[in-house]
Protein backbone atom coordinates (compact mmCIF):
# COMPACT_ATOMS: atom_id res chain seq x y z
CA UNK A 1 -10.35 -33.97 -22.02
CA UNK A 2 -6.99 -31.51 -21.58
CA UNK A 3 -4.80 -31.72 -19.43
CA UNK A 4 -3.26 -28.64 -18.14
CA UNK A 5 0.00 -28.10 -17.85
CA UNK A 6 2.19 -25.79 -14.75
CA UNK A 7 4.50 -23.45 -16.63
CA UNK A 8 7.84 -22.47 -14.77
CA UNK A 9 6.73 -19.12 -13.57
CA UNK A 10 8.77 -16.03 -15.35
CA UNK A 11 11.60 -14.32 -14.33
CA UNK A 12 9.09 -11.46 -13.81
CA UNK A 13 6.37 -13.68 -11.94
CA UNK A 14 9.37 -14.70 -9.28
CA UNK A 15 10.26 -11.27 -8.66
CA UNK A 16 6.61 -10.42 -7.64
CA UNK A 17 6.32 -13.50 -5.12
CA UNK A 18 10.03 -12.68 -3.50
CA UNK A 19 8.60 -8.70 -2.94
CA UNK A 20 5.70 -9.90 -1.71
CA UNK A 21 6.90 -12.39 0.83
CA UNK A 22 9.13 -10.26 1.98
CA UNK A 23 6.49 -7.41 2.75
CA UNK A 24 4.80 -10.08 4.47
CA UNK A 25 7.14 -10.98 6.27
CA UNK A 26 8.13 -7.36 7.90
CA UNK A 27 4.29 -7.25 8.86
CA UNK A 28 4.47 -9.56 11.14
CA UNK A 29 5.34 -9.01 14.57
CA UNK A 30 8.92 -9.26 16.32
CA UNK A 31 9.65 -12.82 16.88
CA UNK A 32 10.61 -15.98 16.01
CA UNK A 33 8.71 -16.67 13.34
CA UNK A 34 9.17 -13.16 11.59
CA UNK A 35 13.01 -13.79 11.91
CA UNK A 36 12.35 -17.20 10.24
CA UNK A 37 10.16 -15.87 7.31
CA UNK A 38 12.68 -12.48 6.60
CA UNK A 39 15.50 -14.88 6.10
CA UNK A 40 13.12 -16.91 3.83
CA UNK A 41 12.69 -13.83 1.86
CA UNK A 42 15.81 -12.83 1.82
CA UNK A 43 16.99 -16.40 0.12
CA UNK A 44 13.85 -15.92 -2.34
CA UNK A 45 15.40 -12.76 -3.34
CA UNK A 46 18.96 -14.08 -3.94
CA UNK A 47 17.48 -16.86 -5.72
CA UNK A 48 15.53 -14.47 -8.21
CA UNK A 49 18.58 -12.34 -8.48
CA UNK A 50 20.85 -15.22 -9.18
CA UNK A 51 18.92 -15.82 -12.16
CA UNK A 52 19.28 -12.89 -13.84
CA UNK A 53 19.17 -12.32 -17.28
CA UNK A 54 21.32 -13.98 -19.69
CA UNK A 55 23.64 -12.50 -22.43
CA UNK A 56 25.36 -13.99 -25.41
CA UNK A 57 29.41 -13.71 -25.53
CA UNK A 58 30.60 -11.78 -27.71
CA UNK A 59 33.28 -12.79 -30.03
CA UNK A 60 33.75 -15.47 -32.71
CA UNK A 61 31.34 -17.66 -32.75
CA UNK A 62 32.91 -21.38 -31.99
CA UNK A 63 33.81 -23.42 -34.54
């Protein structure tokens, strides 16, 4: 019997699901709950772009 496993979704995988709930989220009508779920988006989207990609230094390498 396997077991399957969640993989952390992608870099790529989060930016879909931020652009999507925000597109959602301007559907709805002008409200409360719109307000709620564009500022949800909004952190979603900082959250993705917070992790964006990561570079090596350049330099000498330690010792």
């Amino acid at each position: 019997m396997m077991k399957e496993t969640q993989r952390a979704p992608d870099h790529i995988d989060q930016e879909i699901l931020a652009t999507d709930a925000l597109e959602r989220a301007r559907l709805l009508p002008p409200g409360p709950e719109r307000n709620e779920a564009l500022k949800r988006a909004s952190l979603l989207r900082c959250t993705v772009d917070s992790h964006g990609p990561v570079f090596a230094k350049r330099g000498r390498p330690r010792k």
